[in-house]
C-alpha atoms as a PDB file:
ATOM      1  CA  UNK A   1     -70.481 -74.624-292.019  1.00  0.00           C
ATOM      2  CA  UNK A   2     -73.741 -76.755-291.413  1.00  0.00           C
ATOM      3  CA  UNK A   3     -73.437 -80.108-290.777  1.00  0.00           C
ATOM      4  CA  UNK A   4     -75.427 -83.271-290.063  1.00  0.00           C
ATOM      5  CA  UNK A   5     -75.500 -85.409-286.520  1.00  0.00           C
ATOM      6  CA  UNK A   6     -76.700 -88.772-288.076  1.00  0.00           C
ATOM      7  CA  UNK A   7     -76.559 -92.569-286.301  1.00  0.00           C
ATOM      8  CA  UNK A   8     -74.159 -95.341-287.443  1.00  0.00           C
ATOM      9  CA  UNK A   9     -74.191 -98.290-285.593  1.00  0.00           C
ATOM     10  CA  UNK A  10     -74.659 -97.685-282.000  1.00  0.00           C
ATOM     11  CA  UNK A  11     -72.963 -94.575-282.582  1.00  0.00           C
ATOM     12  CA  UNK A  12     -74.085 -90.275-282.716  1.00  0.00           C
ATOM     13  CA  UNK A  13     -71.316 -89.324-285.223  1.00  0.00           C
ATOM     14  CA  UNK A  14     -70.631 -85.664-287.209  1.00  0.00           C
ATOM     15  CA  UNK A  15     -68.762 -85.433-290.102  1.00  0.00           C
ATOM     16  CA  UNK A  16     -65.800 -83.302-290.625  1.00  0.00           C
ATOM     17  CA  UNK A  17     -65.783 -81.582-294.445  1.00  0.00           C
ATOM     18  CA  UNK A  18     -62.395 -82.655-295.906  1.00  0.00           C
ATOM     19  CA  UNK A  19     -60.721 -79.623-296.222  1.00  0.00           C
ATOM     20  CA  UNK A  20     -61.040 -79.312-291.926  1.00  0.00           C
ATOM     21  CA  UNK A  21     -59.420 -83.124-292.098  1.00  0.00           C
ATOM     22  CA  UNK A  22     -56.337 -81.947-294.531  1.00  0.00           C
ATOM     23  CA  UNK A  23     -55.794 -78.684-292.814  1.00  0.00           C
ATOM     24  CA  UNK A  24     -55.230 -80.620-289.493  1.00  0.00           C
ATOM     25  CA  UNK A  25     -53.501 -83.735-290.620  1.00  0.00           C
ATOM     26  CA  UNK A  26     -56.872 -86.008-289.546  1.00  0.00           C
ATOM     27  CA  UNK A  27     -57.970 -89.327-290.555  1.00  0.00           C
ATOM     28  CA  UNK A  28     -60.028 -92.157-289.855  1.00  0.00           C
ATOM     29  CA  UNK A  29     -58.510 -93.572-286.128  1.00  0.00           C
ATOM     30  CA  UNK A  30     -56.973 -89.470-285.037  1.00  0.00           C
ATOM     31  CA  UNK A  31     -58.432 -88.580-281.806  1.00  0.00           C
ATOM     32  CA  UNK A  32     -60.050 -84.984-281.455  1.00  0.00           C
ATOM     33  CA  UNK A  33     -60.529 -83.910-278.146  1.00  0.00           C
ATOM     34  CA  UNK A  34     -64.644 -82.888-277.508  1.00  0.00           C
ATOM     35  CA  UNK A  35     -65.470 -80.239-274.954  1.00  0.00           C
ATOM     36  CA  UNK A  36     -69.033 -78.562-274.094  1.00  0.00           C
ATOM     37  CA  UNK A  37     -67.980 -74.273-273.991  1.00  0.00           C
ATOM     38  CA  UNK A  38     -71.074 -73.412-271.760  1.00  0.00           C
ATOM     39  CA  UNK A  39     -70.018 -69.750-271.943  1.00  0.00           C
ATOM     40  CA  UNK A  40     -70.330 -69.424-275.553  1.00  0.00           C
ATOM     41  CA  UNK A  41     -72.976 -72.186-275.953  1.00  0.00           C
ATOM     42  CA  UNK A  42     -70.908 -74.267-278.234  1.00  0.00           C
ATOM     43  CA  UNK A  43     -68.818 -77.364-278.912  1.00  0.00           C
ATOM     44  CA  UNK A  44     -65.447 -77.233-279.405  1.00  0.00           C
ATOM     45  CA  UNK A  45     -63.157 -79.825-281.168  1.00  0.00           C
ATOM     46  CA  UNK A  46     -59.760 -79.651-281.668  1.00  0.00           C
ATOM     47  CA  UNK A  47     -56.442 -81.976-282.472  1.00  0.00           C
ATOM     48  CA  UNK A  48     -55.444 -83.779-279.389  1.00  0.00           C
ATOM     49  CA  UNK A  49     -52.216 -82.606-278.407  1.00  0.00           C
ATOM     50  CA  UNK A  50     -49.689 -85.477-279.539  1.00  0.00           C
ATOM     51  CA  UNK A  51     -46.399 -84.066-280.371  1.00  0.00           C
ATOM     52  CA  UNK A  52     -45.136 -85.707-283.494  1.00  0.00           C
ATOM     53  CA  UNK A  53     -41.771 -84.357-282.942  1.00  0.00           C
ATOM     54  CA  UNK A  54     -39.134 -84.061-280.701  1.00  0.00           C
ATOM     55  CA  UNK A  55     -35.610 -82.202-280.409  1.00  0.00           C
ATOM     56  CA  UNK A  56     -33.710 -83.289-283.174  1.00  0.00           C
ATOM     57  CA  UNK A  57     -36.918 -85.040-285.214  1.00  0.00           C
ATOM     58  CA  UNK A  58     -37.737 -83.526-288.185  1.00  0.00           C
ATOM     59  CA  UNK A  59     -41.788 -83.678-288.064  1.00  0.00           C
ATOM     60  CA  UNK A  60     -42.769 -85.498-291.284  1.00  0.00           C
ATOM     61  CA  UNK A  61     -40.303 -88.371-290.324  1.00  0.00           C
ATOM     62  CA  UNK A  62     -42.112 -88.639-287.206  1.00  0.00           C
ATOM     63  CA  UNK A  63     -45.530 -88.603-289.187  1.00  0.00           C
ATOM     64  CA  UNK A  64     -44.178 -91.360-291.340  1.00  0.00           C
ATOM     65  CA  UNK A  65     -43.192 -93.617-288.367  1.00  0.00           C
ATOM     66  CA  UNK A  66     -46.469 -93.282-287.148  1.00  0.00           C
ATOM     67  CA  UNK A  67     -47.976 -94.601-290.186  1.00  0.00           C
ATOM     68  CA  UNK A  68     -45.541 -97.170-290.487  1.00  0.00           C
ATOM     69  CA  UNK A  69     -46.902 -97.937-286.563  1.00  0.00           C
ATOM     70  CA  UNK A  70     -50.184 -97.917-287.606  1.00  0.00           C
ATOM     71  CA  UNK A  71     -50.305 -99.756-290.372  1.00  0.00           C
ATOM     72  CA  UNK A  72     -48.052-102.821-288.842  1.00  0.00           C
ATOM     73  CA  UNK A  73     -48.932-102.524-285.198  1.00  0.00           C
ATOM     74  CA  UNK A  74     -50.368-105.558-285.008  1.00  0.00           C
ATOM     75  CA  UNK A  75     -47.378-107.348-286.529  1.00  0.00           C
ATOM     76  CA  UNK A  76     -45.194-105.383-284.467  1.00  0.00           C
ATOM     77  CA  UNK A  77     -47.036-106.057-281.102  1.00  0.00           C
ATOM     78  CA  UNK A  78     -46.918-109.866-281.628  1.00  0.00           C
ATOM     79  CA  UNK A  79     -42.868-109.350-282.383  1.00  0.00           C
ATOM     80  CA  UNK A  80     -42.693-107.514-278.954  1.00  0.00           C
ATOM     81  CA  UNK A  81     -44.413-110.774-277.250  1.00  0.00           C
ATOM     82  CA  UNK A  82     -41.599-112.988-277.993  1.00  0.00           C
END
Protein backbone atom coordinates (compact mmCIF):
# COMPACT_ATOMS: atom_id res chain seq x y z
CA UNK A 1 0.00 0.00 0.00
CA UNK A 2 1.32 3.56 -1.04
CA UNK A 3 1.31 6.08 1.29
CA UNK A 4 2.16 9.75 1.82
CA UNK A 5 5.16 11.29 4.22
CA UNK A 6 3.60 14.83 4.64
CA UNK A 7 4.63 17.72 7.50
CA UNK A 8 2.36 18.69 10.43
CA UNK A 9 3.64 20.98 12.71
CA UNK A 10 7.24 20.50 13.31
CA UNK A 11 6.60 17.03 12.64
CA UNK A 12 7.50 14.17 9.35
CA UNK A 13 4.39 11.99 10.00
CA UNK A 14 2.87 8.75 7.76
CA UNK A 15 -0.41 7.70 8.00
CA UNK A 16 -1.56 4.30 8.85
CA UNK A 17 -4.86 3.16 6.54
CA UNK A 18 -7.51 2.20 9.15
CA UNK A 19 -7.90 -1.22 8.60
CA UNK A 20 -3.74 -1.60 9.72
CA UNK A 21 -5.02 0.60 13.00
CA UNK A 22 -8.13 -1.96 13.79
CA UNK A 23 -6.21 -5.05 12.99
CA UNK A 24 -3.60 -4.03 15.68
CA UNK A 25 -5.69 -2.40 18.31
CA UNK A 26 -3.92 1.31 17.43
CA UNK A 27 -4.99 4.72 18.10
CA UNK A 28 -4.09 8.16 18.39
CA UNK A 29 -1.33 8.18 21.64
CA UNK A 30 -0.21 3.87 20.90
CA UNK A 31 3.42 3.75 20.46
CA UNK A 32 4.83 1.72 17.36
CA UNK A 33 8.23 0.88 17.59
CA UNK A 34 10.34 2.36 14.16
CA UNK A 35 13.39 0.49 12.97
CA UNK A 36 15.62 1.10 9.67
CA UNK A 37 16.02 -3.01 8.11
CA UNK A 38 19.25 -2.10 6.10
CA UNK A 39 19.28 -5.68 4.79
CA UNK A 40 16.07 -5.51 3.08
CA UNK A 41 16.16 -1.71 2.50
CA UNK A 42 13.04 -1.03 4.40
CA UNK A 43 11.25 0.34 7.45
CA UNK A 44 9.69 -1.66 9.73
CA UNK A 45 6.90 -0.73 12.26
CA UNK A 46 5.34 -2.79 14.53
CA UNK A 47 3.14 -2.73 18.03
CA UNK A 48 5.41 -2.06 20.88
CA UNK A 49 5.43 -4.93 23.00
CA UNK A 50 3.11 -3.96 26.09
CA UNK A 51 1.46 -6.94 27.47
CA UNK A 52 -2.12 -6.10 28.22
CA UNK A 53 -2.52 -9.17 30.18
CA UNK A 54 -1.26 -11.09 32.79
CA UNK A 55 -1.87 -14.64 34.50
CA UNK A 56 -5.24 -14.65 35.54
CA UNK A 57 -6.34 -11.23 33.39
CA UNK A 58 -8.61 -11.79 30.87
CA UNK A 59 -7.18 -9.35 27.96
CA UNK A 60 -10.13 -7.07 27.10
CA UNK A 61 -10.48 -6.21 30.89
CA UNK A 62 -7.02 -5.17 30.80
CA UNK A 63 -7.73 -3.10 27.51
CA UNK A 64 -10.60 -1.47 29.29
CA UNK A 65 -8.50 -0.41 32.35
CA UNK A 66 -6.22 1.11 30.14
CA UNK A 67 -8.75 3.27 28.66
CA UNK A 68 -10.23 3.99 31.82
CA UNK A 69 -6.24 5.11 32.62
CA UNK A 70 -6.12 7.05 29.78
CA UNK A 71 -8.93 8.82 29.73
CA UNK A 72 -8.72 9.92 33.67
CA UNK A 73 -4.99 9.92 34.15
CA UNK A 74 -4.79 13.21 34.83
CA UNK A 75 -7.47 13.07 37.53
CA UNK A 76 -5.97 10.06 38.80
CA UNK A 77 -2.33 11.43 39.00
CA UNK A 78 -3.43 14.51 41.02
CA UNK A 79 -5.40 11.82 43.50
CA UNK A 80 -1.99 9.97 43.83
CA UNK A 81 -0.32 13.50 44.97
CA UNK A 82 -2.28 13.74 48.05
Amino acid sequence: MLRKIFKTGDNTVVSLPEDVLDYFHLEEGSEVSVELDRERGGILIQPSQRPLSLTGIDEAFARQVEAFIELYRPALEALSRK
